[in-house]
C-alpha atoms as a PDB file:
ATOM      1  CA  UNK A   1      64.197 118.012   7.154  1.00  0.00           C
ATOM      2  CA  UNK A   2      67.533 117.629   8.963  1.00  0.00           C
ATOM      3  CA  UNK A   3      70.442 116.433   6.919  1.00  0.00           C
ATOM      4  CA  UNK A   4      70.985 113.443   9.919  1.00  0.00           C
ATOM      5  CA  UNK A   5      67.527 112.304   8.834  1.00  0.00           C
ATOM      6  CA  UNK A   6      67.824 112.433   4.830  1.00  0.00           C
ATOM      7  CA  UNK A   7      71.469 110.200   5.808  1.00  0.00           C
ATOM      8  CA  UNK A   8      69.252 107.670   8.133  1.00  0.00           C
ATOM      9  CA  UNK A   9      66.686 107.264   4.619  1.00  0.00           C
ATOM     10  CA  UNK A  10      69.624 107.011   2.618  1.00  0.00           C
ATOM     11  CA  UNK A  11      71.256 104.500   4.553  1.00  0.00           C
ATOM     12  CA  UNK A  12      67.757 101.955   4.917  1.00  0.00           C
ATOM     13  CA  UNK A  13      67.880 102.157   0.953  1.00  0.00           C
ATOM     14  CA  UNK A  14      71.446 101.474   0.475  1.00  0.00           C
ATOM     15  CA  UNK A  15      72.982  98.392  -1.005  1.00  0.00           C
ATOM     16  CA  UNK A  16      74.967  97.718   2.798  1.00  0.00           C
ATOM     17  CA  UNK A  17      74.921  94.717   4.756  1.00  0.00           C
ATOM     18  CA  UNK A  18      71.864  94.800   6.684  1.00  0.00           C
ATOM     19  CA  UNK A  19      74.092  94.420  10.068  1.00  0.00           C
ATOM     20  CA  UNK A  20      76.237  97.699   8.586  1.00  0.00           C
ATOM     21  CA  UNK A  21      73.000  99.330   8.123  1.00  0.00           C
ATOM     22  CA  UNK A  22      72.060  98.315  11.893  1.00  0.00           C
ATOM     23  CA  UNK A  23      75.426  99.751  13.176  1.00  0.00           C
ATOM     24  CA  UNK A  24      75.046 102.902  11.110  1.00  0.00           C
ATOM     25  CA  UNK A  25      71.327 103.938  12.525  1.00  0.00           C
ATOM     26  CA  UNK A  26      72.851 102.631  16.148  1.00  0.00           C
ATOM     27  CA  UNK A  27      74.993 105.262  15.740  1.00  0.00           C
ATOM     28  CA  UNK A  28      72.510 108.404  14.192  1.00  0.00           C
ATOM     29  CA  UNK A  29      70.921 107.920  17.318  1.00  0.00           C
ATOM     30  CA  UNK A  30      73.703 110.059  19.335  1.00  0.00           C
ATOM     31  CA  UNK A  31      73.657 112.530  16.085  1.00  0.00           C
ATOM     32  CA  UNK A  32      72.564 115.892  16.249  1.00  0.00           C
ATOM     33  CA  UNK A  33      70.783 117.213  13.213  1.00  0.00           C
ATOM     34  CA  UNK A  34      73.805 118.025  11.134  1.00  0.00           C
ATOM     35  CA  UNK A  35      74.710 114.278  11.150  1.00  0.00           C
ATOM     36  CA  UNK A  36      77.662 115.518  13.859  1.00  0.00           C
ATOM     37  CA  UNK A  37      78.173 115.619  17.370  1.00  0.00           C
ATOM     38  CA  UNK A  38      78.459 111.196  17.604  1.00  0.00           C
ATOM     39  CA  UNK A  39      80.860 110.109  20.569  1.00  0.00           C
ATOM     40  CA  UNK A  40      79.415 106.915  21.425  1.00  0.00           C
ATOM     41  CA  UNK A  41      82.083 104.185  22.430  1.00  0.00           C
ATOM     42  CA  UNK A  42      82.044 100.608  20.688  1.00  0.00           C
ATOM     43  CA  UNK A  43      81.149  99.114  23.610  1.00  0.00           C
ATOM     44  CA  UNK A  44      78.254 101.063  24.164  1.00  0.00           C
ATOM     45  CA  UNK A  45      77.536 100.715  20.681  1.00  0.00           C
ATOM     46  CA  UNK A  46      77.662  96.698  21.032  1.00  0.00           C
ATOM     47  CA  UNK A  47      75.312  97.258  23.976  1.00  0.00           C
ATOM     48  CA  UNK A  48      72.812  98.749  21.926  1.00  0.00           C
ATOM     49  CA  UNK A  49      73.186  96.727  18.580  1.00  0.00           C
ATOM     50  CA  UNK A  50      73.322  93.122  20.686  1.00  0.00           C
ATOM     51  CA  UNK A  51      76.247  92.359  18.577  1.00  0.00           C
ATOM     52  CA  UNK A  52      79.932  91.623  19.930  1.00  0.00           C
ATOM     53  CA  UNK A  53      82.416  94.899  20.074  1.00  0.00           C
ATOM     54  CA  UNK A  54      85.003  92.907  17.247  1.00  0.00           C
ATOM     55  CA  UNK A  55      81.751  92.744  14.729  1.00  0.00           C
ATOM     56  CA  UNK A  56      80.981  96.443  15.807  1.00  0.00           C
ATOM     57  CA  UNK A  57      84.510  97.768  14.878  1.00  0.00           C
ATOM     58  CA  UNK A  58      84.277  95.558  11.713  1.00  0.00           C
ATOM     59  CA  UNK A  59      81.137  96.917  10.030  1.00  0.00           C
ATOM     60  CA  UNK A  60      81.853 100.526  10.847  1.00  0.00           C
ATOM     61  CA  UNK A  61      85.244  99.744   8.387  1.00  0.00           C
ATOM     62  CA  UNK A  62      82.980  98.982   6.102  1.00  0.00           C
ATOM     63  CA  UNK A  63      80.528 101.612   6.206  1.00  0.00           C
ATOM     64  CA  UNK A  64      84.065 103.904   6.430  1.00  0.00           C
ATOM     65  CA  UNK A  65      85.328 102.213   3.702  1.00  0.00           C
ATOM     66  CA  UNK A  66      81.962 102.560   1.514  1.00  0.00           C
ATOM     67  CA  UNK A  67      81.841 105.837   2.212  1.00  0.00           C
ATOM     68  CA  UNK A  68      79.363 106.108   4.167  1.00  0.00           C
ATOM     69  CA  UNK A  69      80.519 107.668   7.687  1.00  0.00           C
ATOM     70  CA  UNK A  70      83.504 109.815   8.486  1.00  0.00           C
ATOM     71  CA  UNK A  71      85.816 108.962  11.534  1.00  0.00           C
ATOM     72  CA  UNK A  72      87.802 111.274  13.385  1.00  0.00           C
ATOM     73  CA  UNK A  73      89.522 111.491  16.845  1.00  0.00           C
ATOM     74  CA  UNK A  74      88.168 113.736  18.701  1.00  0.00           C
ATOM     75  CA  UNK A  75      89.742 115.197  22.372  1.00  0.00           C
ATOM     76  CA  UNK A  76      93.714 116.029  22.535  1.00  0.00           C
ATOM     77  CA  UNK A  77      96.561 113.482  22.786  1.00  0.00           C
ATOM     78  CA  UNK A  78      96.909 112.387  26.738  1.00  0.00           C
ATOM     79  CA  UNK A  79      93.382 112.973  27.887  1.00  0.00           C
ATOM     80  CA  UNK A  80      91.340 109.945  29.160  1.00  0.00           C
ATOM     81  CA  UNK A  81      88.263 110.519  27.590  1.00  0.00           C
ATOM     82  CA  UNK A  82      89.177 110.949  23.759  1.00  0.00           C
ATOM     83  CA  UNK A  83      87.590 108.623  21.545  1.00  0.00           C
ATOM     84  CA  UNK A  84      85.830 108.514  17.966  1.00  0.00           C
ATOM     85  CA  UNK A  85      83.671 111.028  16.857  1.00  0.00           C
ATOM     86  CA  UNK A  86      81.355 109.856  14.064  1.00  0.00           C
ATOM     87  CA  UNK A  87      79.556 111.929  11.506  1.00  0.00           C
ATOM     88  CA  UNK A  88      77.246 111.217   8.545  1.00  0.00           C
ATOM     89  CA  UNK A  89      78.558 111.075   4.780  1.00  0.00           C
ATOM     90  CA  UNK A  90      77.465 109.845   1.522  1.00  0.00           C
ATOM     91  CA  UNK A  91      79.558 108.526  -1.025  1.00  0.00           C
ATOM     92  CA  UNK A  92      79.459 110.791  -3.304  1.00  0.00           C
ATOM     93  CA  UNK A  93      77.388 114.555  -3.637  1.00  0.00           C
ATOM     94  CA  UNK A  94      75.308 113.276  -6.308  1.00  0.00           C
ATOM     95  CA  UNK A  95      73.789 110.316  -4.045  1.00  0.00           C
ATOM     96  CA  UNK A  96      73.125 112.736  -1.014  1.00  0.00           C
ATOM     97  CA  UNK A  97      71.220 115.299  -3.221  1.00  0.00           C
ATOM     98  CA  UNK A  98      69.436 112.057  -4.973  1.00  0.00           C
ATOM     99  CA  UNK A  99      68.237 110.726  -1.478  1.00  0.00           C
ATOM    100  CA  UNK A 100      67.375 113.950   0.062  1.00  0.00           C
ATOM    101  CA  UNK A 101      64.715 114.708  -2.759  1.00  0.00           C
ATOM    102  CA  UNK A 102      63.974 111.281  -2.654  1.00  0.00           C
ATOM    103  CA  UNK A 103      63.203 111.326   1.028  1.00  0.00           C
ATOM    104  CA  UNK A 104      61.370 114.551   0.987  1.00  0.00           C
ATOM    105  CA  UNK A 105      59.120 112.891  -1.956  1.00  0.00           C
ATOM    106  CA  UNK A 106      58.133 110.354   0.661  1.00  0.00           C
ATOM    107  CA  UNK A 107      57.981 112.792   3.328  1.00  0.00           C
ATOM    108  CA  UNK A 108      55.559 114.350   1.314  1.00  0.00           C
ATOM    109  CA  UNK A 109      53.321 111.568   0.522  1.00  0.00           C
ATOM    110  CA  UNK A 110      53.368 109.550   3.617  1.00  0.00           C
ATOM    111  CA  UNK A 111      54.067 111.546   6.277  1.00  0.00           C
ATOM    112  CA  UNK A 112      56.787 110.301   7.388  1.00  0.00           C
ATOM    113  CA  UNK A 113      58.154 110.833  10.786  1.00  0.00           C
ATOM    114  CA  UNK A 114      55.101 112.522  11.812  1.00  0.00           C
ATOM    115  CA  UNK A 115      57.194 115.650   9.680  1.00  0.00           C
ATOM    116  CA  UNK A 116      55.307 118.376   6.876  1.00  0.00           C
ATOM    117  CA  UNK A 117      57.386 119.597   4.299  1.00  0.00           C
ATOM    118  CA  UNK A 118      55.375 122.549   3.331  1.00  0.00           C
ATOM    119  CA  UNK A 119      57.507 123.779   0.052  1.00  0.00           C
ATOM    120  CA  UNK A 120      60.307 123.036  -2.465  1.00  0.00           C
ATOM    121  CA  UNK A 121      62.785 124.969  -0.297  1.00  0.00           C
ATOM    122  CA  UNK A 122      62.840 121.884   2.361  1.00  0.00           C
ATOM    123  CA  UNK A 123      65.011 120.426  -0.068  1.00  0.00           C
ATOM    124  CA  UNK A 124      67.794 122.942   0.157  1.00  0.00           C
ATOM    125  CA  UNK A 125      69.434 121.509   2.907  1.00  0.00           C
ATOM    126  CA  UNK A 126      72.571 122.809   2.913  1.00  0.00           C
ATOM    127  CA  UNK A 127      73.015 126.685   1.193  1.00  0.00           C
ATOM    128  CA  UNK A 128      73.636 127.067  -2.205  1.00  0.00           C
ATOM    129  CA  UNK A 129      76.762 126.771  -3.131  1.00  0.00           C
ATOM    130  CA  UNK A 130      78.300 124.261  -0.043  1.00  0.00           C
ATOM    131  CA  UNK A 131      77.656 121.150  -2.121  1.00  0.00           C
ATOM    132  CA  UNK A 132      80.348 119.482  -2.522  1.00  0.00           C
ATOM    133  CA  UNK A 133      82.751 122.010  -2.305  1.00  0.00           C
ATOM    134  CA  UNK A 134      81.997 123.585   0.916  1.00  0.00           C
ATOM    135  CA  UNK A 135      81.045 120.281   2.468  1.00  0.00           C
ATOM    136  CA  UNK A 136      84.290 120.565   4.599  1.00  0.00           C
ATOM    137  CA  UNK A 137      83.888 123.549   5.908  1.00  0.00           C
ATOM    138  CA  UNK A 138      80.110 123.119   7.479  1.00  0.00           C
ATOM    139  CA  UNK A 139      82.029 119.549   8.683  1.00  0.00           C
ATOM    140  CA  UNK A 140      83.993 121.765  11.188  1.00  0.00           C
ATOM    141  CA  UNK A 141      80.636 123.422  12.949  1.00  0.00           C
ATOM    142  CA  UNK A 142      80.525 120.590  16.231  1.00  0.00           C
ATOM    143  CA  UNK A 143      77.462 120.654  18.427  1.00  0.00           C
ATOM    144  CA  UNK A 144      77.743 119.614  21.694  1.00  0.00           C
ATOM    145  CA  UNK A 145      73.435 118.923  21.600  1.00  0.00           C
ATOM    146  CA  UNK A 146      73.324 115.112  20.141  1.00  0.00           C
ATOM    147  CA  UNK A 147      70.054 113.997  19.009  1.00  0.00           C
ATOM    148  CA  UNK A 148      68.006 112.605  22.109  1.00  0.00           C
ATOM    149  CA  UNK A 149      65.017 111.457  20.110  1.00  0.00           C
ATOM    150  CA  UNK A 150      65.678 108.300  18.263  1.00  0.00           C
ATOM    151  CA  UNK A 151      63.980 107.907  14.397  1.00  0.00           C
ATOM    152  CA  UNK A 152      60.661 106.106  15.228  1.00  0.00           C
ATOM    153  CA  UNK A 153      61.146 102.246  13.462  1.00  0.00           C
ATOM    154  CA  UNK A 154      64.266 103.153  12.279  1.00  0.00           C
ATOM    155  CA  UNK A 155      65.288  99.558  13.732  1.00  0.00           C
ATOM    156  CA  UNK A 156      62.525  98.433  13.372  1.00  0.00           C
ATOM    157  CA  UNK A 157      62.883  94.672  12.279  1.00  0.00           C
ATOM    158  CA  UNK A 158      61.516  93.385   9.032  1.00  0.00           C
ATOM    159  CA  UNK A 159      59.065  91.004   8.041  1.00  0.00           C
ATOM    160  CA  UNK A 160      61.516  88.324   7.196  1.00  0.00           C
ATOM    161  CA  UNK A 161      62.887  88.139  10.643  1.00  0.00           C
ATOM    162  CA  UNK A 162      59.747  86.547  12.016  1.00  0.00           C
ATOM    163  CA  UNK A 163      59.729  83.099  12.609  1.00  0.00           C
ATOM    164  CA  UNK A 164      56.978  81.272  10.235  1.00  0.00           C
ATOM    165  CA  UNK A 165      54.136  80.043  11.321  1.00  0.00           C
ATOM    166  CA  UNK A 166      54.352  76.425  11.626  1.00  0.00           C
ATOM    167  CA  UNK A 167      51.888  74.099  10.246  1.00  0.00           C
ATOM    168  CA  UNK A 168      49.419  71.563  12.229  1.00  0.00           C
ATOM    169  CA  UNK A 169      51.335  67.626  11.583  1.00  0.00           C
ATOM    170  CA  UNK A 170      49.045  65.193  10.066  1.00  0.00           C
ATOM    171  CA  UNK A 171      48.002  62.623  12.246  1.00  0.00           C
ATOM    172  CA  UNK A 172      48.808  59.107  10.655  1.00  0.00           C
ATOM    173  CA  UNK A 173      46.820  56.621  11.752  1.00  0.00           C
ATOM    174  CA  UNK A 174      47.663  52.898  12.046  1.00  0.00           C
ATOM    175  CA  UNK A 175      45.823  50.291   9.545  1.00  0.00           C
ATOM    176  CA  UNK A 176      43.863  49.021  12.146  1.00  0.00           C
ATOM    177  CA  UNK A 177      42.108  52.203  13.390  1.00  0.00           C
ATOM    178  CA  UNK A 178      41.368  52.624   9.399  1.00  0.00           C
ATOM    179  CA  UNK A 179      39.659  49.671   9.116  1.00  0.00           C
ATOM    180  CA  UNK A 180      37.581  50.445  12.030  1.00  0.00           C
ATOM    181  CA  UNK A 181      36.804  53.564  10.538  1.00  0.00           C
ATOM    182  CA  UNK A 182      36.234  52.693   6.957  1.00  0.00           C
ATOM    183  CA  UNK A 183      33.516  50.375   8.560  1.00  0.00           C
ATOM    184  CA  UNK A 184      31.999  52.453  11.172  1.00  0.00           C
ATOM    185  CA  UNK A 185      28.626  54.333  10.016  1.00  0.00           C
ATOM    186  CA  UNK A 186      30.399  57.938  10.224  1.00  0.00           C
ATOM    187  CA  UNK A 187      29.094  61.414   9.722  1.00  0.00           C
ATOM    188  CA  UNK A 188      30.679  64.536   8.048  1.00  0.00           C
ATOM    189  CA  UNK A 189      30.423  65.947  11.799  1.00  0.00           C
ATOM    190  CA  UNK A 190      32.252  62.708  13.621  1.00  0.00           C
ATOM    191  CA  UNK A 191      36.066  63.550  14.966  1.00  0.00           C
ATOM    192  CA  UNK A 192      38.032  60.996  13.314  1.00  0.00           C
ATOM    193  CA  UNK A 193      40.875  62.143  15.920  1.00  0.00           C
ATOM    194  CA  UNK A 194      38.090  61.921  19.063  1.00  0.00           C
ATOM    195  CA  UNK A 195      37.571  58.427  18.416  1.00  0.00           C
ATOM    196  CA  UNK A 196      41.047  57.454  17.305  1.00  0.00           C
ATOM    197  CA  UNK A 197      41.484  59.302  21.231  1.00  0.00           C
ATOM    198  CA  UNK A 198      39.605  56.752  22.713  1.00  0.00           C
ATOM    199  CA  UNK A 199      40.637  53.694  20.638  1.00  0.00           C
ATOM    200  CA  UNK A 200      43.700  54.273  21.885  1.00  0.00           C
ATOM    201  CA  UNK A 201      42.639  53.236  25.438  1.00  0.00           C
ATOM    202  CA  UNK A 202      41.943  50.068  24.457  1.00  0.00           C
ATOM    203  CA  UNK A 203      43.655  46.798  24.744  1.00  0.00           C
ATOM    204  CA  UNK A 204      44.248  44.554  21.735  1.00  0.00           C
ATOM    205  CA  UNK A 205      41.350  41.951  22.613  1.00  0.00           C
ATOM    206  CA  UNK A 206      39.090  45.481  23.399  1.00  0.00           C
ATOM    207  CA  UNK A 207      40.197  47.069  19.758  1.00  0.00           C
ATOM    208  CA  UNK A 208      38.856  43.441  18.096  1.00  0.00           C
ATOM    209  CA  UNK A 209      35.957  43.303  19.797  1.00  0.00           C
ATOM    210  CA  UNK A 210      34.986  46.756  18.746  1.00  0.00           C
ATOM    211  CA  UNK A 211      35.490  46.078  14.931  1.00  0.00           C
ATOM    212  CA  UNK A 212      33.621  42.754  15.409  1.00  0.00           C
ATOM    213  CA  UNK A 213      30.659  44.475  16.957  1.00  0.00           C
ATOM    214  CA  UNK A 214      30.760  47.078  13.881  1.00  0.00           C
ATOM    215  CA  UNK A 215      28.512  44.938  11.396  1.00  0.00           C
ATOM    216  CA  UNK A 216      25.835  44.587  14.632  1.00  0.00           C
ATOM    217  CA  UNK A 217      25.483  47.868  15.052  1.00  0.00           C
ATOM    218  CA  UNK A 218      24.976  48.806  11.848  1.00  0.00           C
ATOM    219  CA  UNK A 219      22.075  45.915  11.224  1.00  0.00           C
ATOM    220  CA  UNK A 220      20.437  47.806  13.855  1.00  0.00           C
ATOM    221  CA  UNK A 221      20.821  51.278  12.732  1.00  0.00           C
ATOM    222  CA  UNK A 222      18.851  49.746   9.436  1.00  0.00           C
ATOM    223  CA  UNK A 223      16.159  48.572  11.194  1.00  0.00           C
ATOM    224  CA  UNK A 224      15.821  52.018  13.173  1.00  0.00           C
ATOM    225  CA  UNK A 225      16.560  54.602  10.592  1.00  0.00           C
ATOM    226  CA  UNK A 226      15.253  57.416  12.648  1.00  0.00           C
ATOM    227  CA  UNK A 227      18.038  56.898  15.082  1.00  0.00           C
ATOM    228  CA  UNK A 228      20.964  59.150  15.503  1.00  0.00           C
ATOM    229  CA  UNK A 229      24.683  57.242  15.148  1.00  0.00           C
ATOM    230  CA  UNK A 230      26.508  57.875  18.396  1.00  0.00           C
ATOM    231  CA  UNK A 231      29.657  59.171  17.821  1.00  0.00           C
ATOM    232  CA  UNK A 232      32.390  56.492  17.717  1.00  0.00           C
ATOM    233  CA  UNK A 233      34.355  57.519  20.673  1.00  0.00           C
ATOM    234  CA  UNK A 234      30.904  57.268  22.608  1.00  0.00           C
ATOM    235  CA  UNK A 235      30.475  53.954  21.162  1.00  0.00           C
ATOM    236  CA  UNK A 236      34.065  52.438  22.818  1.00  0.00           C
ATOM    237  CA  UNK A 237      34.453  54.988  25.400  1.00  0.00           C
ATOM    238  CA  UNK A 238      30.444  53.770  26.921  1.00  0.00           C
ATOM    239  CA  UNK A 239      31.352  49.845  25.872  1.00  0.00           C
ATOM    240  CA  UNK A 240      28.018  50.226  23.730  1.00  0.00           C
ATOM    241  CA  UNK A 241      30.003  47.478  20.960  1.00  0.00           C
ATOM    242  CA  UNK A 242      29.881  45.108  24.262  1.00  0.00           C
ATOM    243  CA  UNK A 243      26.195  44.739  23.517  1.00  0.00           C
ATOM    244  CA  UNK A 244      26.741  43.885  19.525  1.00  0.00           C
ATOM    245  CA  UNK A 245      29.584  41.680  19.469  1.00  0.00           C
ATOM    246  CA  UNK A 246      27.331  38.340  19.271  1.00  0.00           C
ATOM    247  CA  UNK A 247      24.920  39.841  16.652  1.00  0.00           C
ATOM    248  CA  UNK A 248      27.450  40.197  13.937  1.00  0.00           C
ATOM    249  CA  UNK A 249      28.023  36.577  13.412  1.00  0.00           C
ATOM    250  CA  UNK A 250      26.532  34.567  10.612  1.00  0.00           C
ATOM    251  CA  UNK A 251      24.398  31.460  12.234  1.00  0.00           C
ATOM    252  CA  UNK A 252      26.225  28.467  11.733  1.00  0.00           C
ATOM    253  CA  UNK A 253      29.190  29.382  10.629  1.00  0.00           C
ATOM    254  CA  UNK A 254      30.729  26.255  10.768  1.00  0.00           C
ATOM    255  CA  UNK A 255      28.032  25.141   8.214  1.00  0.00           C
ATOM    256  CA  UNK A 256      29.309  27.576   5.144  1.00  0.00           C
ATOM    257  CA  UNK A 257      31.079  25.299   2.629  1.00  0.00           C
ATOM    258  CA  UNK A 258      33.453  26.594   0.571  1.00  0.00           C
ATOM    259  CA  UNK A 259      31.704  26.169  -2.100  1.00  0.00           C
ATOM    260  CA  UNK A 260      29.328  28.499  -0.776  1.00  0.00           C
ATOM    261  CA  UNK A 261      31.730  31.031  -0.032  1.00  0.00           C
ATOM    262  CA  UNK A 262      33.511  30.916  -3.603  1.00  0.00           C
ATOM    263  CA  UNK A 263      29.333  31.660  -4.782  1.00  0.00           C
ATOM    264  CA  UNK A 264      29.479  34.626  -2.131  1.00  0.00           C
ATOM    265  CA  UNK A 265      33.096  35.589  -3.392  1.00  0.00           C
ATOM    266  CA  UNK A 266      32.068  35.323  -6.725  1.00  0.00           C
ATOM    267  CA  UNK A 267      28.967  37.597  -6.415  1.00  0.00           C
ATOM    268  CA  UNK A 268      30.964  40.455  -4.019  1.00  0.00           C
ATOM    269  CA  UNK A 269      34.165  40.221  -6.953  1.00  0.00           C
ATOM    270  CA  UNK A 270      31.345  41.205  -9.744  1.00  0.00           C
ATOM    271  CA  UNK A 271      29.370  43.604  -7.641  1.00  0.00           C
ATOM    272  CA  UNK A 272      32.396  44.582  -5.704  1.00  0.00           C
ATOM    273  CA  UNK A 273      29.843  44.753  -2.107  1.00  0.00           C
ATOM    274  CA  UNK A 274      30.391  42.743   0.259  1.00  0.00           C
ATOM    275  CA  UNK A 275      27.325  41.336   3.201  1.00  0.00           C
ATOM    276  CA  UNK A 276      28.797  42.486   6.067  1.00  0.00           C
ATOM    277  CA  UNK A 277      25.892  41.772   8.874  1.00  0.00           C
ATOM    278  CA  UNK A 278      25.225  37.947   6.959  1.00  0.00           C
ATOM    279  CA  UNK A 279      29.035  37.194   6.097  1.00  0.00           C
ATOM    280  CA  UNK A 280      30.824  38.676   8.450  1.00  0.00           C
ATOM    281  CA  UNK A 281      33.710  40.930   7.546  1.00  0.00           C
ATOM    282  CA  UNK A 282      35.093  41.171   4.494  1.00  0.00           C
ATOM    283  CA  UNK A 283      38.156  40.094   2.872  1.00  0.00           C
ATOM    284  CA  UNK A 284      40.949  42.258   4.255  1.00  0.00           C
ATOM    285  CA  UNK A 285      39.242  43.105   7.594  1.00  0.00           C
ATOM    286  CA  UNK A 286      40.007  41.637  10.592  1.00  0.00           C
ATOM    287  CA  UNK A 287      38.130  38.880  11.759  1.00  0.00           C
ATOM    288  CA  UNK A 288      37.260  37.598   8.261  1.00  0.00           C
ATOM    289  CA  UNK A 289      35.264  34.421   8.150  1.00  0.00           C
ATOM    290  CA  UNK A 290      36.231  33.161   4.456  1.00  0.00           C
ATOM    291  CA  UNK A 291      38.497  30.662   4.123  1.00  0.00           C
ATOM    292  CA  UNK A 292      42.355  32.292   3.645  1.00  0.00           C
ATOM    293  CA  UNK A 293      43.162  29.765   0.805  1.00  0.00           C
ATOM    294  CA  UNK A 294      39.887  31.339  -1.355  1.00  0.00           C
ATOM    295  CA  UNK A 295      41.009  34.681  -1.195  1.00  0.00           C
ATOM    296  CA  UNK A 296      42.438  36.141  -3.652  1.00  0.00           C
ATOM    297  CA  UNK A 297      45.107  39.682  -3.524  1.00  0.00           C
ATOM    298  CA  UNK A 298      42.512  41.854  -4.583  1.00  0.00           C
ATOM    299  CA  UNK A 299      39.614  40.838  -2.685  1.00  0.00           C
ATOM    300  CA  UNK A 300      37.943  43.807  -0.257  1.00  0.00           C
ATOM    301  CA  UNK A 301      39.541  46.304  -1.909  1.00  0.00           C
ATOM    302  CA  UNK A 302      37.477  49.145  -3.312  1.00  0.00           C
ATOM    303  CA  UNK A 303      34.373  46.904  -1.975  1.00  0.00           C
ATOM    304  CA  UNK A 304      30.768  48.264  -0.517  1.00  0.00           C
ATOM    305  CA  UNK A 305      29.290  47.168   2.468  1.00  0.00           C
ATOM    306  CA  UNK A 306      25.593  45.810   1.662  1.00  0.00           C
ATOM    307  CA  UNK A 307      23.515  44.844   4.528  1.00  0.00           C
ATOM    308  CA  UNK A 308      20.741  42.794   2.835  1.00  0.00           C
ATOM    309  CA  UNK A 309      22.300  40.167   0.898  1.00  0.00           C
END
């Protein structure tokens, strides 16, 4: 295991920003496997990191200042090409020895890196006896051969970057569609959103004719029960209510007392149904027949439809 590798582990389980920890890895990328040999300028590192050259400089102070990389000058005074020359660190030797067994642990269990570690002599990374004291010295072996094969997902980005998943908006429909609905003989395989589709087409004078021509239509499903509903986007789509809009109405309407409809009021309040194909609709649905001065607040609501009153 190469000490720039057991530094890249060390970093991804570090307590650093997560942008420091981006820089950091940015920057293994040009190390060789002693964690040296790192000449990569700031704007090539903001290149590669997507982040501006200012917030570059600023997190590799931090990770400096952490302890976590070493910065040095390298190239003599007057010549155009000197610049930084990065190299990997940990704060302190008991960290790096703690993360290097750590990481060969994983190595060994995962497989990290597509690496073996085949004995407990991986983990002597450095000779006995350089750590910490001779630390300095190895620091001073440069290699001019930087690492040209980047860690595989060692930027890779993490599951809480992703955007979530957004969820499907409820449709709400208006109060009139409901009614329509709430009085048209559905089935558990009907679209409620294919038929609010095609009400939508409709004019106003359309939309009332179709609720008037509900009761109809369901007087003749009763007398045919063999018959399969048609779907209610069919049913305003084809004009099929066009042929049920006269059947719906009680005979002589204009006949019904209101006596008579306090007796029929009466009757629906106790048995909360309500005779849709003799009285029309009921309280609360458009196109009621009863008289608005017998109705009271509560009327309709919570009420059956019952066809053979």
């Amino acid at each position: 295991m190469s000490r720039c590798w057991s530094w890249r582990h060390a970093i991804l389980n570090s307590s650093l920003p997560a942008t420091t920890r981006h820089v950091l890895l940015t920057i293994s990328c040009h190390m060789n496997d002693l964690g040296e040999g790192s000449y990569p300028t700031t704007a090539q590192l903001a290149g590669e990191t997507g982040l501006s050259e200012r917030s570059v400089c600023t997190h590799i102070e931090v990770a400096r200042e952490a302890g976590w990389i070493e910065v040095t000058k390298h190239g003599f005074g007057g010549q155009k090409w000197k610049n930084h020359e990065y190299r990997a660190h940990w704060p302190s030797a008991e960290i790096s020895q703690l993360d290097d067994r750590k990481a060969l642990n994983e190595v060994q269990h995962v497989g990290t890196e597509g690496l073996s570690v085949a004995s407990e002599k991986a983990l002597n990374l450095l000779p006995k006896g350089t750590e910490p004291n001779d630390r300095k010295a190895l620091n001073e072996v440069q290699s001019s051969i930087p690492s040209s094969i980047p860690e595989r997902n060692s930027l890779s980005e993490t599951s809480s970057d992703l955007a979530p998943k957004g969820k499907k908006s409820r449709i709400n429909y208006p109060e009139a569609f409901e009614a329509l609905w709430k009085a048209y003989p559905t089935h558990q395989n009907m679209s409620k959103k294919e038929g609010f589709d095609a009400w939508k087409k409709l004019d106003a004078e359309d939309r009332a004719a179709v609720l008037a021509a509900v009761p109809g239509y369901k007087a003749f499903l009763a007398k045919k029960p063999d018959l399969e509903r048609q779907h209610l986007c069919r049913f305003i789509s084809k004009r099929r209510f066009d042929g049920y809009t006269v059947s719906q109405q009680p005979a002589a309407t204009e006949q019904v007392s209101d006596e008579q409809w306090l007796k029929r009021l009466r009757y629906a309040r106790r048995e909360q149904t309500w005779a849709v194909a003799t009285w029309g609709p009921m309280p609360g649905a458009l196109q009621c027949l009863v008289p608005a001065n017998l109705i009271e607040p509560s009327d309709g609501q919570g009420w059956c439809e019952f066809e053979n009153a």
